[in-house]
PDB file of N, CA and C in Angstrom:
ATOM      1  N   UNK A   1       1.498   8.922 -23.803  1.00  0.00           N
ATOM      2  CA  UNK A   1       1.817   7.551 -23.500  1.00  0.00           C
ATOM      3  C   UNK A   1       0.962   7.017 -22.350  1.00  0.00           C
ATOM      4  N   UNK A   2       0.736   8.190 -21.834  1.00  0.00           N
ATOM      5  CA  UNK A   2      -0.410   7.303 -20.400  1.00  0.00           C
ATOM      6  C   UNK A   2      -1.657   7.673 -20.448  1.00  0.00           C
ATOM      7  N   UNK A   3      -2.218   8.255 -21.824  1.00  0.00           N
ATOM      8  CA  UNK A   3      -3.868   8.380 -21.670  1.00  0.00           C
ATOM      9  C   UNK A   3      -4.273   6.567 -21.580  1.00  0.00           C
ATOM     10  N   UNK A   4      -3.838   5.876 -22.098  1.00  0.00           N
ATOM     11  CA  UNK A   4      -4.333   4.404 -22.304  1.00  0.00           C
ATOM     12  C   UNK A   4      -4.532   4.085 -20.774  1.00  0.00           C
ATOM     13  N   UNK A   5      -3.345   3.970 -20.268  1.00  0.00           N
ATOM     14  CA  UNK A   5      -3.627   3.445 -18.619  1.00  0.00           C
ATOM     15  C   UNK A   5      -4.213   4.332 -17.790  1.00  0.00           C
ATOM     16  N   UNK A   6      -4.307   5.250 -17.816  1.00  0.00           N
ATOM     17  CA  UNK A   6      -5.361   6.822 -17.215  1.00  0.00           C
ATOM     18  C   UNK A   6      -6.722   6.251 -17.439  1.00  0.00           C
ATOM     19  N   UNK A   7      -6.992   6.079 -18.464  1.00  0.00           N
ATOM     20  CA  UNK A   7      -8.247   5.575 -19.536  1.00  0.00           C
ATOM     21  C   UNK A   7      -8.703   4.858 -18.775  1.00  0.00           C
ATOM     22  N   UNK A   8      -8.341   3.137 -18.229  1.00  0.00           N
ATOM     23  CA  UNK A   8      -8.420   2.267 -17.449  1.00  0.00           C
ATOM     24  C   UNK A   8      -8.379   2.316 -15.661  1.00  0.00           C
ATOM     25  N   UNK A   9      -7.836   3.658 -15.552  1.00  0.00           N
ATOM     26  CA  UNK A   9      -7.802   3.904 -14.513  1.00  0.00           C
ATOM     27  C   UNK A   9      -6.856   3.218 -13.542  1.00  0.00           C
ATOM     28  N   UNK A  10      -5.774   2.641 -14.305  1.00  0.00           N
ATOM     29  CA  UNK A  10      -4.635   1.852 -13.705  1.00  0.00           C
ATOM     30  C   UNK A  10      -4.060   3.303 -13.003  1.00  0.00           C
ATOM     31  N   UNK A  11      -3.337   3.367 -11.768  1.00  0.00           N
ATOM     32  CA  UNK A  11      -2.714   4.126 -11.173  1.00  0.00           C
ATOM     33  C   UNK A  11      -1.138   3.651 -10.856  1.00  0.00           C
ATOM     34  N   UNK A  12      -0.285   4.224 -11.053  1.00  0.00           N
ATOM     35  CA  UNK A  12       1.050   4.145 -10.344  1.00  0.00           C
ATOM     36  C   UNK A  12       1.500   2.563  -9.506  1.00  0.00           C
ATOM     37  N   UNK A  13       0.607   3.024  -8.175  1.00  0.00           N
ATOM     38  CA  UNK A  13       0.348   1.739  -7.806  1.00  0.00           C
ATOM     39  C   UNK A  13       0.316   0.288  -8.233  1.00  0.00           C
ATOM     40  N   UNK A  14      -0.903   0.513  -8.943  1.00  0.00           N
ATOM     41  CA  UNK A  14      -1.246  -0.712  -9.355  1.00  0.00           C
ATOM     42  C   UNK A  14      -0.010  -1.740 -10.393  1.00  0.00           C
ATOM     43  N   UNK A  15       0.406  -0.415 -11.509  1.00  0.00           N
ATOM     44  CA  UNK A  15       1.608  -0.684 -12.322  1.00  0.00           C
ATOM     45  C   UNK A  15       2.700  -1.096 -11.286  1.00  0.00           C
ATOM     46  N   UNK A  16       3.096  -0.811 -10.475  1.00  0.00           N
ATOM     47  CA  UNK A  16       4.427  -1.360  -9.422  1.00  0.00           C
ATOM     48  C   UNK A  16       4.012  -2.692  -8.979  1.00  0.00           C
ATOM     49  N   UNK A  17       2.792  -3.070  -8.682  1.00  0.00           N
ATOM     50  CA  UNK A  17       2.217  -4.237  -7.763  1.00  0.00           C
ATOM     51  C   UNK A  17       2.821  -4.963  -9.216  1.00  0.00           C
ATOM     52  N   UNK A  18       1.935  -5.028 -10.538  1.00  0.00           N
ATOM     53  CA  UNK A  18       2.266  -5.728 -11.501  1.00  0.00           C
ATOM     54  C   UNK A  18       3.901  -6.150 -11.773  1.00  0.00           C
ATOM     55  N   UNK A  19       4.277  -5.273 -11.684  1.00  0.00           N
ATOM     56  CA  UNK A  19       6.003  -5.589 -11.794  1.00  0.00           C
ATOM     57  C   UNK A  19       6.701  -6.687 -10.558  1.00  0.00           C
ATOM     58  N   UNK A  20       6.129  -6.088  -9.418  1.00  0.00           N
ATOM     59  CA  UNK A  20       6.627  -7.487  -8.408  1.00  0.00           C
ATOM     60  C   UNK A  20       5.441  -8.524  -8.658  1.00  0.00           C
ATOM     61  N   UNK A  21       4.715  -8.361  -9.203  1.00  0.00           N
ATOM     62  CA  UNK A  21       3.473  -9.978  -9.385  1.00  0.00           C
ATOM     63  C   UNK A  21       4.448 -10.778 -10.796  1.00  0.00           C
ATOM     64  N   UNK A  22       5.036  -9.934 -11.316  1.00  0.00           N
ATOM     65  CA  UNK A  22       5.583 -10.362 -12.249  1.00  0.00           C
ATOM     66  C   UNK A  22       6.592 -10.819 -12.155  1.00  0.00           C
ATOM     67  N   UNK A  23       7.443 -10.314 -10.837  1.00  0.00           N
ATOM     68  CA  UNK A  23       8.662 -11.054 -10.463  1.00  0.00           C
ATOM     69  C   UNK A  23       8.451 -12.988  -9.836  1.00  0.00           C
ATOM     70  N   UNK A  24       7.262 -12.200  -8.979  1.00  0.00           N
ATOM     71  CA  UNK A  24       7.062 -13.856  -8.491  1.00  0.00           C
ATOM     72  C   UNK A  24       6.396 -14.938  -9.282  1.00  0.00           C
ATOM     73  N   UNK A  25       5.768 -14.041 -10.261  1.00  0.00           N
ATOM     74  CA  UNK A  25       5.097 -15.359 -10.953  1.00  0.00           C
ATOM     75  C   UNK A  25       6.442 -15.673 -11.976  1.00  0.00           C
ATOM     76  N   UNK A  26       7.345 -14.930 -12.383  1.00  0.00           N
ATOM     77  CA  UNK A  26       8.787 -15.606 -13.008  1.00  0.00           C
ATOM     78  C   UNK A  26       9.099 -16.969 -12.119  1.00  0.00           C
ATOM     79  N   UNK A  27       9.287 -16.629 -10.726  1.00  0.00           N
ATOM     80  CA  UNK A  27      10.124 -17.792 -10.374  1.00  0.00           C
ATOM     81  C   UNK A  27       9.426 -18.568 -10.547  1.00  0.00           C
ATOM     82  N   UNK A  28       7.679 -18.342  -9.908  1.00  0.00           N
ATOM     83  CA  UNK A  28       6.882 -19.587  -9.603  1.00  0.00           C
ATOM     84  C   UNK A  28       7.090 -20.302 -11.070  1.00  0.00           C
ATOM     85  N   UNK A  29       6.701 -19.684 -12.188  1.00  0.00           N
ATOM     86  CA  UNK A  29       6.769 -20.457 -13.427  1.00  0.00           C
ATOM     87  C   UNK A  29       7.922 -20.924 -13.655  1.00  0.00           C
ATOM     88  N   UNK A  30       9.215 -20.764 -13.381  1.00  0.00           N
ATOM     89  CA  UNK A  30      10.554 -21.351 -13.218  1.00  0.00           C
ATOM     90  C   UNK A  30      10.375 -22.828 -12.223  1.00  0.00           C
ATOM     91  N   UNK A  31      10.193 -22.472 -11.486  1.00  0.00           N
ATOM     92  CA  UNK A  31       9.650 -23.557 -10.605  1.00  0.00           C
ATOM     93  C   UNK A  31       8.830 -24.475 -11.022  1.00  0.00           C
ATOM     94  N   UNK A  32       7.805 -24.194 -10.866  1.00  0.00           N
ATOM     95  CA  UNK A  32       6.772 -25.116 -11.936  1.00  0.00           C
ATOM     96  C   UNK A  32       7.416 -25.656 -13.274  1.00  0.00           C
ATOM     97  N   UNK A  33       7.474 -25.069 -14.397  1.00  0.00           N
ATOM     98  CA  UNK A  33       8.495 -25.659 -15.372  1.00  0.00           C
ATOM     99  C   UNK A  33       9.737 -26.734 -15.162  1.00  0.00           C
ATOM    100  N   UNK A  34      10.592 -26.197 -13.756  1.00  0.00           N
ATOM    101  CA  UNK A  34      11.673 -26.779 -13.667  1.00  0.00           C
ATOM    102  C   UNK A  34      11.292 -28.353 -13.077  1.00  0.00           C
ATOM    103  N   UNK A  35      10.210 -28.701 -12.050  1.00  0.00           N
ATOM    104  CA  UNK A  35       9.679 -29.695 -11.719  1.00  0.00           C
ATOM    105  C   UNK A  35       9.044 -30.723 -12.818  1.00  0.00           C
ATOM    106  N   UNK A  36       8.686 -30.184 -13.683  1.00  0.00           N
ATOM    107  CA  UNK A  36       7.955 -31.162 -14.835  1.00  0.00           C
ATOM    108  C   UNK A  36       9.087 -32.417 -15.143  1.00  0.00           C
ATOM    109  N   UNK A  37       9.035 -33.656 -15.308  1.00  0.00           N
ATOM    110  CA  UNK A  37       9.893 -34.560 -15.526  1.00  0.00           C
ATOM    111  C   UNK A  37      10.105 -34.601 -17.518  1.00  0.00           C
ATOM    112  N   UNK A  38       9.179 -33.907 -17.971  1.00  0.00           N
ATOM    113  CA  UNK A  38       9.151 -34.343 -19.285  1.00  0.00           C
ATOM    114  C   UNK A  38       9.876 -32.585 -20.320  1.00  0.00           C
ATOM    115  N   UNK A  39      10.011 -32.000 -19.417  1.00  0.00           N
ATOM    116  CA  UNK A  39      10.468 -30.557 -19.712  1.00  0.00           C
ATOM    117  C   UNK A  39      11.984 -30.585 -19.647  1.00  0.00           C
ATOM    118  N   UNK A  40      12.705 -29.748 -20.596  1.00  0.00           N
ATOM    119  CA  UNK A  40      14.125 -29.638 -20.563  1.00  0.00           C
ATOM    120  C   UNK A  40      14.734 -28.708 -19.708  1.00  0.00           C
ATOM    121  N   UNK A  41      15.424 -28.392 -18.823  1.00  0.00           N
ATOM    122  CA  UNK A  41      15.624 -27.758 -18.007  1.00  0.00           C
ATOM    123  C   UNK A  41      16.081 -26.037 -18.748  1.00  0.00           C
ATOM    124  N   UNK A  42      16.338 -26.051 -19.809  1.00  0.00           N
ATOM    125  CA  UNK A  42      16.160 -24.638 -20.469  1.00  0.00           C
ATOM    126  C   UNK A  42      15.001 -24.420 -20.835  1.00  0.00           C
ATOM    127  N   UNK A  43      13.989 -24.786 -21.063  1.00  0.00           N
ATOM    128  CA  UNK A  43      12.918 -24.506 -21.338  1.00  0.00           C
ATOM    129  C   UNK A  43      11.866 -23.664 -19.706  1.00  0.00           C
ATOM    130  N   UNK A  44      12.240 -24.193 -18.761  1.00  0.00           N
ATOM    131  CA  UNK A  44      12.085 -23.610 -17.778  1.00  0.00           C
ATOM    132  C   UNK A  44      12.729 -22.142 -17.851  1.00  0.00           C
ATOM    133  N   UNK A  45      13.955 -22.360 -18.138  1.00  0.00           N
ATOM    134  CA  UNK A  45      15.067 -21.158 -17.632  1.00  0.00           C
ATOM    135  C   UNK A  45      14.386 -20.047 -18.569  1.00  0.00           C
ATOM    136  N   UNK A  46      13.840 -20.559 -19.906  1.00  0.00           N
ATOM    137  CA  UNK A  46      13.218 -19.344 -20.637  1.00  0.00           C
ATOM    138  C   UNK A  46      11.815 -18.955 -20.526  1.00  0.00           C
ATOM    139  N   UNK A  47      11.238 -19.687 -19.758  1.00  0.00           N
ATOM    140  CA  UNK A  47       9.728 -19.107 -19.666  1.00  0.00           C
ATOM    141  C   UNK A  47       9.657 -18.098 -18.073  1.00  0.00           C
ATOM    142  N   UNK A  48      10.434 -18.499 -17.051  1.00  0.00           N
ATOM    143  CA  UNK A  48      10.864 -17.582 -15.770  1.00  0.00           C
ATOM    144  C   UNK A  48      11.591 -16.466 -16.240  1.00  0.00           C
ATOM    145  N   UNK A  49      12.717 -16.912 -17.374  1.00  0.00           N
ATOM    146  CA  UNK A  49      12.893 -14.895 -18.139  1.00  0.00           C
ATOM    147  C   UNK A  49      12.203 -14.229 -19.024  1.00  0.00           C
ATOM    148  N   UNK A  50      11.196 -15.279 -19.636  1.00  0.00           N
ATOM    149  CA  UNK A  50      10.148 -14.476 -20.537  1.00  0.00           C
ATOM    150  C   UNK A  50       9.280 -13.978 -19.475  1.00  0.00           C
ATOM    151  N   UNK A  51       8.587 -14.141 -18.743  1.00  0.00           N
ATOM    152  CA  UNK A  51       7.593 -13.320 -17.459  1.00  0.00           C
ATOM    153  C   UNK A  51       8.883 -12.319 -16.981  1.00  0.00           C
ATOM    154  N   UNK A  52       9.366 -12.591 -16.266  1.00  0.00           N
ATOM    155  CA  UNK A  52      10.602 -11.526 -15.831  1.00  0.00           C
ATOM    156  C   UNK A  52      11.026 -10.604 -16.529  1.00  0.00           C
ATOM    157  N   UNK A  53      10.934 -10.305 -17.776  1.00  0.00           N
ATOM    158  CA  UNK A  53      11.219  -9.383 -18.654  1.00  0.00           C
ATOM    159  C   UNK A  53       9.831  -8.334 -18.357  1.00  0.00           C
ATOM    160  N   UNK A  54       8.597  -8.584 -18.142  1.00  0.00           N
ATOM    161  CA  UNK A  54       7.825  -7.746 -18.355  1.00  0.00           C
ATOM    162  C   UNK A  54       7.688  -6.648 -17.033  1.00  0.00           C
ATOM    163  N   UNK A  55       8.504  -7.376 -15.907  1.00  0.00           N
ATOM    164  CA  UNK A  55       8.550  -6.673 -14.983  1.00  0.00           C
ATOM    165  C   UNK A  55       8.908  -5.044 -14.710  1.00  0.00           C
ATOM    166  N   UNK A  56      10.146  -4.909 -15.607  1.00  0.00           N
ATOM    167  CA  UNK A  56      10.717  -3.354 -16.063  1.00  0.00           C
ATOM    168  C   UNK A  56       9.607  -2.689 -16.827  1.00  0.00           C
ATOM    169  N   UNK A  57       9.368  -3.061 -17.667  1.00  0.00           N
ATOM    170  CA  UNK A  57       7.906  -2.470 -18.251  1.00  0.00           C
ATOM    171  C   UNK A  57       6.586  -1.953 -17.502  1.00  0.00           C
ATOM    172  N   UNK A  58       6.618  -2.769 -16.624  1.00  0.00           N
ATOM    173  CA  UNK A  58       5.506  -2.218 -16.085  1.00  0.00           C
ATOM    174  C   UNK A  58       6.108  -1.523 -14.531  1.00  0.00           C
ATOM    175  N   UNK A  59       7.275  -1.427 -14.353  1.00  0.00           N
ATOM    176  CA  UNK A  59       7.998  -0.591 -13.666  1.00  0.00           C
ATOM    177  C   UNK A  59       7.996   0.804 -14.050  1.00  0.00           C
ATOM    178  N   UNK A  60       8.412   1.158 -15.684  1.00  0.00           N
ATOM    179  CA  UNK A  60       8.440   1.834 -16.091  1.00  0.00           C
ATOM    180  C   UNK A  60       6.869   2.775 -16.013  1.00  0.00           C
ATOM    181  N   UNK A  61       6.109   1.886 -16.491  1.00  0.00           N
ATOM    182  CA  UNK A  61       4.686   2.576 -16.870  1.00  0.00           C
ATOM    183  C   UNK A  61       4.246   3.096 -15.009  1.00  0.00           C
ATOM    184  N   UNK A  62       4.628   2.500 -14.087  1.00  0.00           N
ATOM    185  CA  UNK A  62       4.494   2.797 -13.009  1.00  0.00           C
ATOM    186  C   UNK A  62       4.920   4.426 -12.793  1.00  0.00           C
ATOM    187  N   UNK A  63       6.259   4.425 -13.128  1.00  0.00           N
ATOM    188  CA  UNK A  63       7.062   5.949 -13.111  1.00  0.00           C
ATOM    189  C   UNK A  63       6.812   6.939 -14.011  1.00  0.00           C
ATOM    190  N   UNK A  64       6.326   6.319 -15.422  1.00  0.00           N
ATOM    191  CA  UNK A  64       5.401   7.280 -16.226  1.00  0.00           C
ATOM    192  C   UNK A  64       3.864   8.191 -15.247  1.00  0.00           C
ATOM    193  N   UNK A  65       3.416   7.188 -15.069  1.00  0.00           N
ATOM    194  CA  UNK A  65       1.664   7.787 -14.393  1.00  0.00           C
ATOM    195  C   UNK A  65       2.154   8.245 -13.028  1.00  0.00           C
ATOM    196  N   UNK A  66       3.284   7.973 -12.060  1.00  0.00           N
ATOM    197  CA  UNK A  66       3.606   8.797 -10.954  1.00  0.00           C
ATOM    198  C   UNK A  66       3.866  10.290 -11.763  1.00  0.00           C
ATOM    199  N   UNK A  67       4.595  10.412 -12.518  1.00  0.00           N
ATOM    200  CA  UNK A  67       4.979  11.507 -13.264  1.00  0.00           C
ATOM    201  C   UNK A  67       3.767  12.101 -13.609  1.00  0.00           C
ATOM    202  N   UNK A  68       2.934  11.787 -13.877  1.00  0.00           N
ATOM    203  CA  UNK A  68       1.736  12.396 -14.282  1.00  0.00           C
ATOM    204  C   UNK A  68       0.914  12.754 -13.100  1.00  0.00           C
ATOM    205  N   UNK A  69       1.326  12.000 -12.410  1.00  0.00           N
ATOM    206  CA  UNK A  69      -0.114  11.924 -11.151  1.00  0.00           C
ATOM    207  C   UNK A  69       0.236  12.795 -10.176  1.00  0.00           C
ATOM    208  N   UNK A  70       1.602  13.819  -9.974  1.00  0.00           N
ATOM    209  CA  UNK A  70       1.966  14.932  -9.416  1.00  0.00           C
ATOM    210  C   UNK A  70       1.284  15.932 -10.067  1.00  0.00           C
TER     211      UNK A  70
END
């Protein structure tokens, strides 16, 4: 499961940074979305949990390549 990101040379690290870049760019895009005057206010609410979802994922892949990288 982690020759791909090994491959690329993504490290542990980098996968964790992604997961909190992913937290903040949720809100920011919540934010941004929620400000638009011509946007429905759920339409915001689902594009800040569509980014926010990917955060565990790349949490995960973080704890995969630590696992490896011992």
């Amino acid at each position: 499961m982690t020759k791909v990101p090994q491959g690329l040379n993504v490290t542990s690290e980098i996968a964790y940074a992604a997961g909190l870049l992913s937290i903040i760019a949720s809100i920011g895009a919540w934010a941004t979305s929620r400000n638009k005057e011509d946007a429905p206010a759920a339409k915001a609410e689902r594009w800040g949990i569509f980014i926010g979802l990917w955060a565990p994922t790349f949490m995960e892949i973080g704890n995969a390549l630590k696992v490896e990288e011992k």
